[in-house]
C-alpha atoms as a PDB file:
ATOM      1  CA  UNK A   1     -12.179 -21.190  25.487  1.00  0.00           C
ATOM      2  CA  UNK A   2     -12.359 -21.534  21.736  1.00  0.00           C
ATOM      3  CA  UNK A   3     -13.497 -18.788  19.449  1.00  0.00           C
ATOM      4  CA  UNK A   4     -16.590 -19.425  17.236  1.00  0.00           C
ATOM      5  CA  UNK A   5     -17.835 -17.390  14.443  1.00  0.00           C
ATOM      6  CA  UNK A   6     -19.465 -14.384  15.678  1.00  0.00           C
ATOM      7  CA  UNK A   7     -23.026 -13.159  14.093  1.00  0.00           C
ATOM      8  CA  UNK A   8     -22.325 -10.180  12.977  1.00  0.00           C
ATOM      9  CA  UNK A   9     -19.082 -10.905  10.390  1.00  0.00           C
ATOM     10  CA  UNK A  10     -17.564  -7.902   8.662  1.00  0.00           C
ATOM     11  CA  UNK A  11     -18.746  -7.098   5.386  1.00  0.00           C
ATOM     12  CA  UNK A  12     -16.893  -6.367   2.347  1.00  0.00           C
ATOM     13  CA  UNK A  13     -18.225  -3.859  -0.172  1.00  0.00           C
ATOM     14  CA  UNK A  14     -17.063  -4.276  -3.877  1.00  0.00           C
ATOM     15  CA  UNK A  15     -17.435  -2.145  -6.693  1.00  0.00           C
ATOM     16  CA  UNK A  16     -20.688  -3.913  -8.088  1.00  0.00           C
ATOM     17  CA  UNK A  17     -22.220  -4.154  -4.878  1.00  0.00           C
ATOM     18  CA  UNK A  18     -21.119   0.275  -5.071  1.00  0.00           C
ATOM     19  CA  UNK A  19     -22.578  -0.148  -8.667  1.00  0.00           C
ATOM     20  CA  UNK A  20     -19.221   1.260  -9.682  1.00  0.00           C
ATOM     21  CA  UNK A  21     -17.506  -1.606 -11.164  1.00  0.00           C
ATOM     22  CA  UNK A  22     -18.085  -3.815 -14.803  1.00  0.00           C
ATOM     23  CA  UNK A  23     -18.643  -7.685 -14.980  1.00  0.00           C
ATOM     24  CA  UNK A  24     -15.078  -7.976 -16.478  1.00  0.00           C
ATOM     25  CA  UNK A  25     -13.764  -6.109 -13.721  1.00  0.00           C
ATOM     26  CA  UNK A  26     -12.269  -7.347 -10.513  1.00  0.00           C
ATOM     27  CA  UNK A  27     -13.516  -5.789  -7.604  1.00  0.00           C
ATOM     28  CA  UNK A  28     -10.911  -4.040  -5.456  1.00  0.00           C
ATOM     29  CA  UNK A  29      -9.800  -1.818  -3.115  1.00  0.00           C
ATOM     30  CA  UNK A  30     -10.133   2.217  -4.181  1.00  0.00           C
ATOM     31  CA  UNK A  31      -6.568   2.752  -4.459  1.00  0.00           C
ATOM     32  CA  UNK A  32      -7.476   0.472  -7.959  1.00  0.00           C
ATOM     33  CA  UNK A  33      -9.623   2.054 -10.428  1.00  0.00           C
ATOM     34  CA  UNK A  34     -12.884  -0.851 -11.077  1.00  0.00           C
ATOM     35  CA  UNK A  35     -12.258  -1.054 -14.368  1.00  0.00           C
ATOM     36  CA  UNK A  36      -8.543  -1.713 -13.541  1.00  0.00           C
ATOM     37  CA  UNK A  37      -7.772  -5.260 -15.381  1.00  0.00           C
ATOM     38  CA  UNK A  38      -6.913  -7.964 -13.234  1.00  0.00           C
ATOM     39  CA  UNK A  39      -2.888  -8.697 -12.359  1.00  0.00           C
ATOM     40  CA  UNK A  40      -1.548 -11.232 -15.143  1.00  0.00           C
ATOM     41  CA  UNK A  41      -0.921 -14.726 -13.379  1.00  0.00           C
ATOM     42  CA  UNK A  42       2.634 -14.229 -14.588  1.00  0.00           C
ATOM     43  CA  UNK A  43       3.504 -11.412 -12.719  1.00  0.00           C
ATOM     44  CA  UNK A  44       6.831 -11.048 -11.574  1.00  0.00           C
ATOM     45  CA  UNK A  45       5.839  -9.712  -8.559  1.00  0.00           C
ATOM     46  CA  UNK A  46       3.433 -11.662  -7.787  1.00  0.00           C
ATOM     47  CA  UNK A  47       5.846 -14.890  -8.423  1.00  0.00           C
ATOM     48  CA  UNK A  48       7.566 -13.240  -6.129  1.00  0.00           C
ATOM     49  CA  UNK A  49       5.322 -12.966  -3.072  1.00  0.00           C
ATOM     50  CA  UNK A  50       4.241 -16.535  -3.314  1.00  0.00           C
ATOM     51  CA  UNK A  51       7.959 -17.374  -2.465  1.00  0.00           C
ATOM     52  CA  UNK A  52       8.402 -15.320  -0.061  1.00  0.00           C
ATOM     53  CA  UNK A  53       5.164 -16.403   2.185  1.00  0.00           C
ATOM     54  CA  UNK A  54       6.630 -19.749   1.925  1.00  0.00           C
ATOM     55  CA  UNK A  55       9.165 -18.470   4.612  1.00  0.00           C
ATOM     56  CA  UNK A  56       7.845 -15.245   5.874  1.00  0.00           C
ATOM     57  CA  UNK A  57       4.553 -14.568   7.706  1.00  0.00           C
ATOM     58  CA  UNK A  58       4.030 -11.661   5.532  1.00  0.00           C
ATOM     59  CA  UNK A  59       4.782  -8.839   3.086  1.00  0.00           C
ATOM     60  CA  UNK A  60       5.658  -5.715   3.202  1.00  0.00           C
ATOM     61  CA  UNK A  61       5.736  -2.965   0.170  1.00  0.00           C
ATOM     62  CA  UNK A  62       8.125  -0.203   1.542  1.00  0.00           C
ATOM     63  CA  UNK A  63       8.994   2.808  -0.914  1.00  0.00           C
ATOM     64  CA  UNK A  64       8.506   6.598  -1.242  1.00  0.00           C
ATOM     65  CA  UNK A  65       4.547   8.369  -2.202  1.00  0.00           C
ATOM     66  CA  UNK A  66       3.886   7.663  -6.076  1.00  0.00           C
ATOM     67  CA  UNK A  67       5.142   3.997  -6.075  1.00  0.00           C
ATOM     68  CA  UNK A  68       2.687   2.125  -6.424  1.00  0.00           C
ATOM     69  CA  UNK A  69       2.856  -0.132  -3.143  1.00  0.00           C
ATOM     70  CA  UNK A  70      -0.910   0.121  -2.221  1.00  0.00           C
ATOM     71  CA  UNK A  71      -1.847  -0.754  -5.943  1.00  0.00           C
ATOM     72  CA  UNK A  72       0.526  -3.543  -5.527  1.00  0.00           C
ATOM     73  CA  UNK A  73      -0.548  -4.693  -2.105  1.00  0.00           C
ATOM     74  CA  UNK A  74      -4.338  -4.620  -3.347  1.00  0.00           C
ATOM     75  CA  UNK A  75      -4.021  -6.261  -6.648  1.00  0.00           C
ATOM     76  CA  UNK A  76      -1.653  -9.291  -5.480  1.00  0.00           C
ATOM     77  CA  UNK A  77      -3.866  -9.740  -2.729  1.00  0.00           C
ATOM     78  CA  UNK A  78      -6.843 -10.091  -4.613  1.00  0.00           C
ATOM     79  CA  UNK A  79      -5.122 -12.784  -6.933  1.00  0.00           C
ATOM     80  CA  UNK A  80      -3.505 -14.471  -4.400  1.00  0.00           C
ATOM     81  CA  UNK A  81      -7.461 -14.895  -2.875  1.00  0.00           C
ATOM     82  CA  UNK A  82      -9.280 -15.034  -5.987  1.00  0.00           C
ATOM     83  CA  UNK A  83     -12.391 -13.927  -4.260  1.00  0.00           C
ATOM     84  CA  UNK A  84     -13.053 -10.050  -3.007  1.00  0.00           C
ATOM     85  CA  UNK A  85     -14.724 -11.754  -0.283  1.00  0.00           C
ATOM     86  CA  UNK A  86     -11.510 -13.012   1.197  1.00  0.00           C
ATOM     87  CA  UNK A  87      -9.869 -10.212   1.193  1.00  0.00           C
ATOM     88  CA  UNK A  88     -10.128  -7.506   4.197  1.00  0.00           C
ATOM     89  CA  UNK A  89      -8.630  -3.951   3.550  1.00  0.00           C
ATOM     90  CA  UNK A  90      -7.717  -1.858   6.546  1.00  0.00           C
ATOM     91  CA  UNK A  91      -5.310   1.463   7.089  1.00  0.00           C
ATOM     92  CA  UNK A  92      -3.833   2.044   9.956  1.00  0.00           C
ATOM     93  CA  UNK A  93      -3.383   5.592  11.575  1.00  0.00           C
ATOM     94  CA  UNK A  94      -2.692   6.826  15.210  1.00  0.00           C
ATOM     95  CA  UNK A  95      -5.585   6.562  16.949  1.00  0.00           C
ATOM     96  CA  UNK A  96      -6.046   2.885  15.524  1.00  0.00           C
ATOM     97  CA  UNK A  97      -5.935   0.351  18.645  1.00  0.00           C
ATOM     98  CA  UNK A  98      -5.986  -3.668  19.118  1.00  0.00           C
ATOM     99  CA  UNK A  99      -9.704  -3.030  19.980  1.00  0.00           C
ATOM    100  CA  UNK A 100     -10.493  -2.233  16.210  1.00  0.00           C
ATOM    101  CA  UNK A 101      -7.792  -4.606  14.854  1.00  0.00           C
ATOM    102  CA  UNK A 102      -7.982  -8.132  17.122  1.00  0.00           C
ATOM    103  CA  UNK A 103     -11.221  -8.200  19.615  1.00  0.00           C
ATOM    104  CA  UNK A 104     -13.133  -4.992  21.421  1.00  0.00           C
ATOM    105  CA  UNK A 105     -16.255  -4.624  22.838  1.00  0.00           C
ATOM    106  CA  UNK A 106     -19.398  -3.039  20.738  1.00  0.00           C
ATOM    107  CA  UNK A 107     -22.897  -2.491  21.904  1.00  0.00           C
ATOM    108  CA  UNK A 108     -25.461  -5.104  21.735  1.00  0.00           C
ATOM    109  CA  UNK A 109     -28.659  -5.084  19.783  1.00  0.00           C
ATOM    110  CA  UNK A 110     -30.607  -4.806  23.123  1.00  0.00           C
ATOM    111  CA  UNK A 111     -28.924  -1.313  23.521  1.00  0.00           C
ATOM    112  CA  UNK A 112     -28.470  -2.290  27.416  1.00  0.00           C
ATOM    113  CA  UNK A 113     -24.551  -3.836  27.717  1.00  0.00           C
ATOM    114  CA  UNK A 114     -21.789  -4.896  25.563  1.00  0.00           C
ATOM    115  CA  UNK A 115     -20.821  -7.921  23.736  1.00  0.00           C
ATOM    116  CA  UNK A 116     -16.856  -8.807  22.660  1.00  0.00           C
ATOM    117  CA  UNK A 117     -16.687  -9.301  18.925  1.00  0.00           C
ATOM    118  CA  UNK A 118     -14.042  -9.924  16.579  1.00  0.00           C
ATOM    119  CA  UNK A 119     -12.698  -7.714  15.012  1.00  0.00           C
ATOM    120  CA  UNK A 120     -11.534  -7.766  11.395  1.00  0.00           C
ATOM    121  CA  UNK A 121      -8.164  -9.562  11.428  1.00  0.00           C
ATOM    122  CA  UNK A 122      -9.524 -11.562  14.149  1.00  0.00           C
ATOM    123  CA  UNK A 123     -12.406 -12.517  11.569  1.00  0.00           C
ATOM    124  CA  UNK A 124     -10.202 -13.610   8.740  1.00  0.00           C
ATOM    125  CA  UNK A 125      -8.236 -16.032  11.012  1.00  0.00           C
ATOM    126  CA  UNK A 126     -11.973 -17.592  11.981  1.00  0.00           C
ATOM    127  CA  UNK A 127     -13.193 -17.050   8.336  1.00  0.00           C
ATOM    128  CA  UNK A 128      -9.198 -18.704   7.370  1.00  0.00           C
ATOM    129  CA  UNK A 129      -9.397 -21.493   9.762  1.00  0.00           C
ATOM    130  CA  UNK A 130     -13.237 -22.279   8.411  1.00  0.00           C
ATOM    131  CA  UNK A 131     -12.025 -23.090   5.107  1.00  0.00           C
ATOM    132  CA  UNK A 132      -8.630 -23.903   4.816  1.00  0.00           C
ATOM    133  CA  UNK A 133      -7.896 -25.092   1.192  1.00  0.00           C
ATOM    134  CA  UNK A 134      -8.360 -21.477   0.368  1.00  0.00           C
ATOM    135  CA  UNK A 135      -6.307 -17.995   0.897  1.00  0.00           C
ATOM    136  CA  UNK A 136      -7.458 -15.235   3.067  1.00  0.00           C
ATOM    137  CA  UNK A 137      -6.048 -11.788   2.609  1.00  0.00           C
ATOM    138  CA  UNK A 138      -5.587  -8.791   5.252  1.00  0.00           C
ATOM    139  CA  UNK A 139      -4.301  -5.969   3.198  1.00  0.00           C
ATOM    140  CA  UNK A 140      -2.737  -3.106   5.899  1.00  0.00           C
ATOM    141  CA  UNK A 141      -2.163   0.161   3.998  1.00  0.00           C
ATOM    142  CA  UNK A 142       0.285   2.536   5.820  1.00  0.00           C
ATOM    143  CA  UNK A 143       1.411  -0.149   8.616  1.00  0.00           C
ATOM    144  CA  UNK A 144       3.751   2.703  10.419  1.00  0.00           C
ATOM    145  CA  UNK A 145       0.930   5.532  10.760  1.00  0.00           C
ATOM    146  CA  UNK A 146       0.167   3.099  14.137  1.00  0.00           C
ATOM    147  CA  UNK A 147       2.254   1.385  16.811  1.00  0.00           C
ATOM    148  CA  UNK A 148       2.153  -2.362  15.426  1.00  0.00           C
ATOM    149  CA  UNK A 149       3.187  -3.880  18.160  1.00  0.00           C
ATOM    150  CA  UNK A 150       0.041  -2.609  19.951  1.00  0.00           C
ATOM    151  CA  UNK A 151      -2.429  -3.339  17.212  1.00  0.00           C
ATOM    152  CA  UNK A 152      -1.335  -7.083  16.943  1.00  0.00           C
ATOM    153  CA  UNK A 153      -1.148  -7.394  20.606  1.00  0.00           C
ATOM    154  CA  UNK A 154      -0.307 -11.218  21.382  1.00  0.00           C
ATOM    155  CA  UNK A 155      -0.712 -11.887  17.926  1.00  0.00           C
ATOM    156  CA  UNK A 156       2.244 -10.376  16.530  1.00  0.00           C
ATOM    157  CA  UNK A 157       4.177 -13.634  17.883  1.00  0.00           C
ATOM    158  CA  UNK A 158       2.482 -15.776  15.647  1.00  0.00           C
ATOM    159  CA  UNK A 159       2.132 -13.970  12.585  1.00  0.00           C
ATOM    160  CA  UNK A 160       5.382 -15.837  12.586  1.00  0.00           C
ATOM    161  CA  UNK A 161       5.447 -18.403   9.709  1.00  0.00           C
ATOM    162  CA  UNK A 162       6.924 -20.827  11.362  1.00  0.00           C
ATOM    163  CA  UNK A 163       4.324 -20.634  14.801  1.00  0.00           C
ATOM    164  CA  UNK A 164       1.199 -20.368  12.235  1.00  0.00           C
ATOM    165  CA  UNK A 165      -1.697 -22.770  13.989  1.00  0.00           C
ATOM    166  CA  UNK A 166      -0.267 -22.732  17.376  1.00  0.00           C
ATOM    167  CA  UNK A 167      -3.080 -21.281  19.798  1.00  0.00           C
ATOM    168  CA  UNK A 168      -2.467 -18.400  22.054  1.00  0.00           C
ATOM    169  CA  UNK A 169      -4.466 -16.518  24.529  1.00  0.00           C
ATOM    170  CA  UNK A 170      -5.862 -13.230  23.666  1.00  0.00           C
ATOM    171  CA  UNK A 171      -6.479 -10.162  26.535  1.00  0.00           C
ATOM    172  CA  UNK A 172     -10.060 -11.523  27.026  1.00  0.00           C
ATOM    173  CA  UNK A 173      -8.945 -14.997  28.144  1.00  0.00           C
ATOM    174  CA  UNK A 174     -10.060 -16.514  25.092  1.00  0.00           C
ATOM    175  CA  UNK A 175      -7.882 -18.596  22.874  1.00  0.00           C
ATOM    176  CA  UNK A 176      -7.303 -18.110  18.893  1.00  0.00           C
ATOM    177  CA  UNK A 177      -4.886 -19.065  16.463  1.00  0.00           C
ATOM    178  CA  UNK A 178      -3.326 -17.230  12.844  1.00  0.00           C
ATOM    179  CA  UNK A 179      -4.202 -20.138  10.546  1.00  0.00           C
ATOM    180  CA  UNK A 180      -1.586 -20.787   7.440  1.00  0.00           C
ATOM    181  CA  UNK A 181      -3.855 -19.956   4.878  1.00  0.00           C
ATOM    182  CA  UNK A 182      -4.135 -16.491   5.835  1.00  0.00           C
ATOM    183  CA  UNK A 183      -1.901 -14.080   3.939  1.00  0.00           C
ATOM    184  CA  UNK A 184      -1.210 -10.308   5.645  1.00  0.00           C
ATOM    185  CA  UNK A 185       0.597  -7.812   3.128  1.00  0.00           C
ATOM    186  CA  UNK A 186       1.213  -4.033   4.206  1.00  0.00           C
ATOM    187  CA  UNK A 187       2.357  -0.493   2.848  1.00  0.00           C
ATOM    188  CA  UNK A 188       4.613   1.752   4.432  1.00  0.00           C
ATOM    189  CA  UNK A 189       6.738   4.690   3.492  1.00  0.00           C
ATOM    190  CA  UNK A 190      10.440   4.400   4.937  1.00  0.00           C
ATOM    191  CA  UNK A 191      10.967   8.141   5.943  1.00  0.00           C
ATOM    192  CA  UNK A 192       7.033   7.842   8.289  1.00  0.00           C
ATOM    193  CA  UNK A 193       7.967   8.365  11.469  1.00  0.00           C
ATOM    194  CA  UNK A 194       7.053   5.198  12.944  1.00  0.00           C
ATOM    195  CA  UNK A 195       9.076   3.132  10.991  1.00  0.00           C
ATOM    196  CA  UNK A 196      11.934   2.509  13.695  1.00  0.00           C
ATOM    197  CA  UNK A 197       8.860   0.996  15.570  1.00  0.00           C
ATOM    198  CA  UNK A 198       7.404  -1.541  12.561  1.00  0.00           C
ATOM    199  CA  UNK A 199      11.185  -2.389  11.991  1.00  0.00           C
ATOM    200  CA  UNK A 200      11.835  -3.760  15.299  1.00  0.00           C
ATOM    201  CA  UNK A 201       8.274  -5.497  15.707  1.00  0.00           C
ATOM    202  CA  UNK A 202       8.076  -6.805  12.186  1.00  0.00           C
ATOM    203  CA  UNK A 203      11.802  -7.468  10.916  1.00  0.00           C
ATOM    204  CA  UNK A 204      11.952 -11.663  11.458  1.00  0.00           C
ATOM    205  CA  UNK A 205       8.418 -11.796  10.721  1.00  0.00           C
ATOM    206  CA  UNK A 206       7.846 -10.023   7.413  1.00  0.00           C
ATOM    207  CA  UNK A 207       9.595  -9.818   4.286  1.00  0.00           C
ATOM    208  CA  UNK A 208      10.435  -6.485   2.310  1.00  0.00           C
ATOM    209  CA  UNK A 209       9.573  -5.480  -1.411  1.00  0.00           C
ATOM    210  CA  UNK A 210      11.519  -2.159  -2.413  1.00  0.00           C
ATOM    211  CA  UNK A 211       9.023  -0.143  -4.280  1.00  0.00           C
ATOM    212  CA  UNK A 212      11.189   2.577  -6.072  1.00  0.00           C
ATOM    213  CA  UNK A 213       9.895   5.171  -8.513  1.00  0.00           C
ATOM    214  CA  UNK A 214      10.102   3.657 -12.059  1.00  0.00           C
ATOM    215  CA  UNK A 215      10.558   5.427 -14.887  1.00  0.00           C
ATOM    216  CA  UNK A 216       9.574   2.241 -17.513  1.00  0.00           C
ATOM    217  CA  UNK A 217       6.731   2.813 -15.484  1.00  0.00           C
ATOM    218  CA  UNK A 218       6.076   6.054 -15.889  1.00  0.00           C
ATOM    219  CA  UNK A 219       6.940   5.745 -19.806  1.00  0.00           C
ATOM    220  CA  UNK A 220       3.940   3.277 -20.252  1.00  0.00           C
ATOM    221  CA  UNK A 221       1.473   5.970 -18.867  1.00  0.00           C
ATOM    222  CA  UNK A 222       2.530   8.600 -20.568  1.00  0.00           C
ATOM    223  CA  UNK A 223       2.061   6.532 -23.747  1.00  0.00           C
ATOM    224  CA  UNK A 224      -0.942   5.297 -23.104  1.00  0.00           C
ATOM    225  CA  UNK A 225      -2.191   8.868 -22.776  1.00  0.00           C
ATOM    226  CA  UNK A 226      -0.610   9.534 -25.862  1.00  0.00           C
ATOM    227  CA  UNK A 227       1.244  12.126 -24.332  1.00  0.00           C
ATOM    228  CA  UNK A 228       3.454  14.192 -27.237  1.00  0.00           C
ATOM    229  CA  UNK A 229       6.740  13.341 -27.131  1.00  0.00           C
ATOM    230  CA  UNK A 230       8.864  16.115 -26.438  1.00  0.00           C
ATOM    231  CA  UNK A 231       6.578  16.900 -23.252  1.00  0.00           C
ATOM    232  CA  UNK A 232       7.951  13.040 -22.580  1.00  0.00           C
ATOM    233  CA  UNK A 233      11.038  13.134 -22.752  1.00  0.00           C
ATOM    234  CA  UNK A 234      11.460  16.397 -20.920  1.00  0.00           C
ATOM    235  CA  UNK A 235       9.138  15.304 -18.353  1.00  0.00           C
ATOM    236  CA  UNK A 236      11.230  11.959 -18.188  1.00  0.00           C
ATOM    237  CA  UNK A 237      14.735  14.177 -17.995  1.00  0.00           C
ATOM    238  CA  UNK A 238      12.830  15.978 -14.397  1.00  0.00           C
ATOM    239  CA  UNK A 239      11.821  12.985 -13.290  1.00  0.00           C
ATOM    240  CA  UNK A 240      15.189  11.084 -13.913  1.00  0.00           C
ATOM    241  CA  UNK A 241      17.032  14.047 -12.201  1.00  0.00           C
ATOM    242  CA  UNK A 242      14.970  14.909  -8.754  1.00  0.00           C
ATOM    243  CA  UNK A 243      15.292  11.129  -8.425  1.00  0.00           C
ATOM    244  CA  UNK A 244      19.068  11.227  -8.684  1.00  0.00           C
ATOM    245  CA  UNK A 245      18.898  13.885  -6.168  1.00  0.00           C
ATOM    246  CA  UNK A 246      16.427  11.634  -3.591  1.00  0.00           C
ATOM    247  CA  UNK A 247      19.952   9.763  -2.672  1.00  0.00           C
ATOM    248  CA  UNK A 248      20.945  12.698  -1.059  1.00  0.00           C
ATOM    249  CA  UNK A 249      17.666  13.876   0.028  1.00  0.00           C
ATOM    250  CA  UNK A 250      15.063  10.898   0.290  1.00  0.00           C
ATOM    251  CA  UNK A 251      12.075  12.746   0.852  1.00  0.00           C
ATOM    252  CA  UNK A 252      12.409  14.500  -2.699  1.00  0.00           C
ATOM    253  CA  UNK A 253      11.535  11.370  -4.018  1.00  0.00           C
ATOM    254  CA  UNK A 254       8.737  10.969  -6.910  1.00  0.00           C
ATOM    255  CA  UNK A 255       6.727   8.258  -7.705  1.00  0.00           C
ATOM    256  CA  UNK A 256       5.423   7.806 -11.279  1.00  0.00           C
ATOM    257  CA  UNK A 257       1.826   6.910 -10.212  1.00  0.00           C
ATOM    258  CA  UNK A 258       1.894  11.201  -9.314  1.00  0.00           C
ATOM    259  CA  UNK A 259       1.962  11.351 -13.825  1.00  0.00           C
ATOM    260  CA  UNK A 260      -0.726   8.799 -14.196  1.00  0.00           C
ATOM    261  CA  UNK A 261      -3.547  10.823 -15.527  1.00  0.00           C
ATOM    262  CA  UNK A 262      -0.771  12.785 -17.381  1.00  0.00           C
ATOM    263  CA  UNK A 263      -2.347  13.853 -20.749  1.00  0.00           C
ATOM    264  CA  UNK A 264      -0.579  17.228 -22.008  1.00  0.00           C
ATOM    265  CA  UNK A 265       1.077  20.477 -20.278  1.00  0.00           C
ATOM    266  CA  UNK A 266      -2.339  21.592 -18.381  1.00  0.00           C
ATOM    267  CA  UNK A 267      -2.284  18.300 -16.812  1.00  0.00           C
ATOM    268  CA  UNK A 268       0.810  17.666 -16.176  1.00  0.00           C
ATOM    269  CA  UNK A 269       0.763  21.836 -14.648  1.00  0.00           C
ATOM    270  CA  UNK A 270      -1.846  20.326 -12.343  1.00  0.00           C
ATOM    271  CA  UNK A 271       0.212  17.889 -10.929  1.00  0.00           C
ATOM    272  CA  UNK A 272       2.705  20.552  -9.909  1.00  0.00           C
ATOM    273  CA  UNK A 273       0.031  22.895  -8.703  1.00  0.00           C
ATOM    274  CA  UNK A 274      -1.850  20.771  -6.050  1.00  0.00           C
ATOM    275  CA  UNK A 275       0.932  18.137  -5.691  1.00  0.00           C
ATOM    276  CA  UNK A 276       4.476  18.228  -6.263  1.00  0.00           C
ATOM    277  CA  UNK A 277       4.790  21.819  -5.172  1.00  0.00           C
ATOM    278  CA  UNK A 278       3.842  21.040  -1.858  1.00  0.00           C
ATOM    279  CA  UNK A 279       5.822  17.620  -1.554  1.00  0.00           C
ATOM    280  CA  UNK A 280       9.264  19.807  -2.678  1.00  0.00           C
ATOM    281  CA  UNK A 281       8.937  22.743  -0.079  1.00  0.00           C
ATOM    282  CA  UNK A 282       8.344  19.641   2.235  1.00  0.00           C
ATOM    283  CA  UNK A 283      12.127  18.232   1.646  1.00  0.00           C
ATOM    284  CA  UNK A 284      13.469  21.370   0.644  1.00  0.00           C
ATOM    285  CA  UNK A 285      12.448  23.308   3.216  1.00  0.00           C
ATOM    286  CA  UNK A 286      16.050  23.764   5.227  1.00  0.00           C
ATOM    287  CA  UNK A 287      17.628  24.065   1.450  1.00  0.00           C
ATOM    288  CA  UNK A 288      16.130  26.985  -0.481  1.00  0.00           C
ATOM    289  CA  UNK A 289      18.579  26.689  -2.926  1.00  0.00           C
ATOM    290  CA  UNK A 290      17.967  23.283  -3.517  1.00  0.00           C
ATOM    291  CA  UNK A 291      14.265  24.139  -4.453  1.00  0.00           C
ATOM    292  CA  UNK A 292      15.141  26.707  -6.444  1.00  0.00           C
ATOM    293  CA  UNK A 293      16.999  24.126  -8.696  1.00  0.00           C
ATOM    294  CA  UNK A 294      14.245  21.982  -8.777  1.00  0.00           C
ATOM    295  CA  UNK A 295      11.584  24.724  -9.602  1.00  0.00           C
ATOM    296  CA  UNK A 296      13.505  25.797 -11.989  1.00  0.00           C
ATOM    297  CA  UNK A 297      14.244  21.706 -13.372  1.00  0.00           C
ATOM    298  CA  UNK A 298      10.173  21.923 -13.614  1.00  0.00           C
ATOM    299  CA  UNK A 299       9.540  24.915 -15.807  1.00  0.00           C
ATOM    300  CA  UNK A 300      12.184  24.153 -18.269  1.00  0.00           C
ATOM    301  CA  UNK A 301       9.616  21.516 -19.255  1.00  0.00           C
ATOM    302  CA  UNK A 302       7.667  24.046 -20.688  1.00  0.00           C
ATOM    303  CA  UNK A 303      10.674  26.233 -22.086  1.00  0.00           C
ATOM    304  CA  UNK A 304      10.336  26.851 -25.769  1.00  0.00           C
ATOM    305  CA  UNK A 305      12.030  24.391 -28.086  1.00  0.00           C
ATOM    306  CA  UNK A 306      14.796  27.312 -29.208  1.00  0.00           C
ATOM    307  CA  UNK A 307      15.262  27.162 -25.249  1.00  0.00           C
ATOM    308  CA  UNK A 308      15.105  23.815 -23.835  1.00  0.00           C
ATOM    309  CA  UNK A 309      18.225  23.663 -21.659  1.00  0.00           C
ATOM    310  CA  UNK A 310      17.281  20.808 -20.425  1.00  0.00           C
ATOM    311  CA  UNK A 311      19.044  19.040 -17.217  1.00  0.00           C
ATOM    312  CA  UNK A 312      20.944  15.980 -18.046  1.00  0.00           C
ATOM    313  CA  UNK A 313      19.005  12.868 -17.323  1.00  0.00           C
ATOM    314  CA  UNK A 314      20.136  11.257 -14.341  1.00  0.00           C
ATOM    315  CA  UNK A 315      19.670   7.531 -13.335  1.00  0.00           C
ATOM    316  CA  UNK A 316      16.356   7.759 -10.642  1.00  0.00           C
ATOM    317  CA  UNK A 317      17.687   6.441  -7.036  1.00  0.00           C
END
């Protein structure tokens, strides 16, 4: 049997509707800021994902923490929709299941039994098939924090680009179908343990965008904090070198969205503090020399000038 609309369809929240957004501002996901401008229509990257879902059934942003990929993920998706409304966030994690992804039961109104309802990528493919001059979005932040291959169930098949529209039957018996229109871009981090998992499940299906820490990147928010410039360029020498070092070590890898609200030394101390520190002992923790050199790359930010001795500025991985 067919699938119909149900009556209870998910609801998106933007930041108006939060009262937390501005007219000129596109309402988003809250890994974007609301008053966040909109991605230019010239974007490379988002040139880019338009030819890719010509072949592939989706996209995937893989790269280290600090990278940018769910900023990325949630701003091409909303431009690639045009409408907050057609765009569904979700972030997967262990416990997540097929029964909060696809189709579950809920209880009914009546408070005396259960009713099967679709669930929210389920939704979009109804919403998608409804009105099919138009893009639908599922955004999936952290796609390896959950076994994929169980969330998508059946479905996984014909995320396929090539098997979009073809029906298939779903655990309940009932029959639905991924419609073309509807666009699925994820997150993941490389080093998450479930990656082996998303690679086999997802490799024909999706393509890949390499999301590396960027130090042009990192240069434009520093400037537009006006950040002085010889905390700049030493900050840009650290950042340049533990990146150098992430070919040998991957999960020492930086992102520059970790300098984003960068403003002077206390700030950028901060960042250290309740951040970095903790992300270092992390890949450093079987090499306690090897975080020694890096603790010691850190504070030579701050050196005096007389004293800078500051580590060549490596090439980030």
């Amino acid at each position: 049997m067919a699938l119909h609309r149900t009556q209870d369809p998910v609801r998106f929240l933007d930041a108006e509707a939060l009262d937390i957004g501005s007219d000129a501002a596109v309402s988003e996901h809250g890994s974007n800021r609301p008053d966040d401008p909109p991605l230019s229509s010239n974007d490379p990257t988002l040139a880019e994902v338009r030819e890719l879902l010509q072949t592939y059934g989706g996209v995937i942003f893989s790269g280290p923490p600090g990278t940018g990929k769910s900023w990325a993920a949630n701003k091409i998706g909303s431009a690639l929709a045009g409408d907050p409304e057609r765009v569904a966030f979700v972030q997967f994690h262990p416990s997540y299941q097929y029964e909060d992804f696809i189709q579950g039961f809920v209880p009914n109104e009546e408070g005396d039994g259960f009713t099967m309802k679709a669930k929210v990528f389920l939704q979009m493919c109804i919403d998608a098939a409804e009105d099919p001059d138009r893009a639908y979005v599922v955004v999936i932040d952290e796609l390896s924090r959950a076994d994929p291959g169980r969330v998508f169930g059946e479905a996984l098949t014909y995320v396929e680009h090539s098997k979009r529209g073809l029906e298939f039957i779903l655990a309940s018996g009932q029959t639905a179908a991924i419609p073309p229109n509807l666009v699925v871009l994820a997150t993941m981090n490389p080093l998450d343990r479930g990656v082996d998992e998303v690679d086999a499940a997802f490799e024909r299906r999706f393509a890949k965008i390499a999301m590396e820490p960027d130090s042009v990147v990192l240069d434009e928010f520093l400037d537009r904090a006006g950040v002085e410039e010889t905390l700049r360029r030493r900050l840009r020498s650290f950042f340049g070198k533990v990146n150098a070092q992430a070919k040998r070590n991957p999960l020492s890898a930086v992102g520059h969205t970790f300098f984003i609200d960068v403003e002077d030394e206390q700030s950028l101390q901060r960042v250290w503090k309740y951040q970095l520190r903790f992300l270092f002992e992390k890949a450093y923790r079987l090499d306690p020399d090897g975080l020694a050199e890096v603790e010691a790359d850190w504070n030579r930010i701050f050196a005096p000038a007389e004293n800078e001795g500051e580590p060549a500025e490596a090439e980030e991985s």
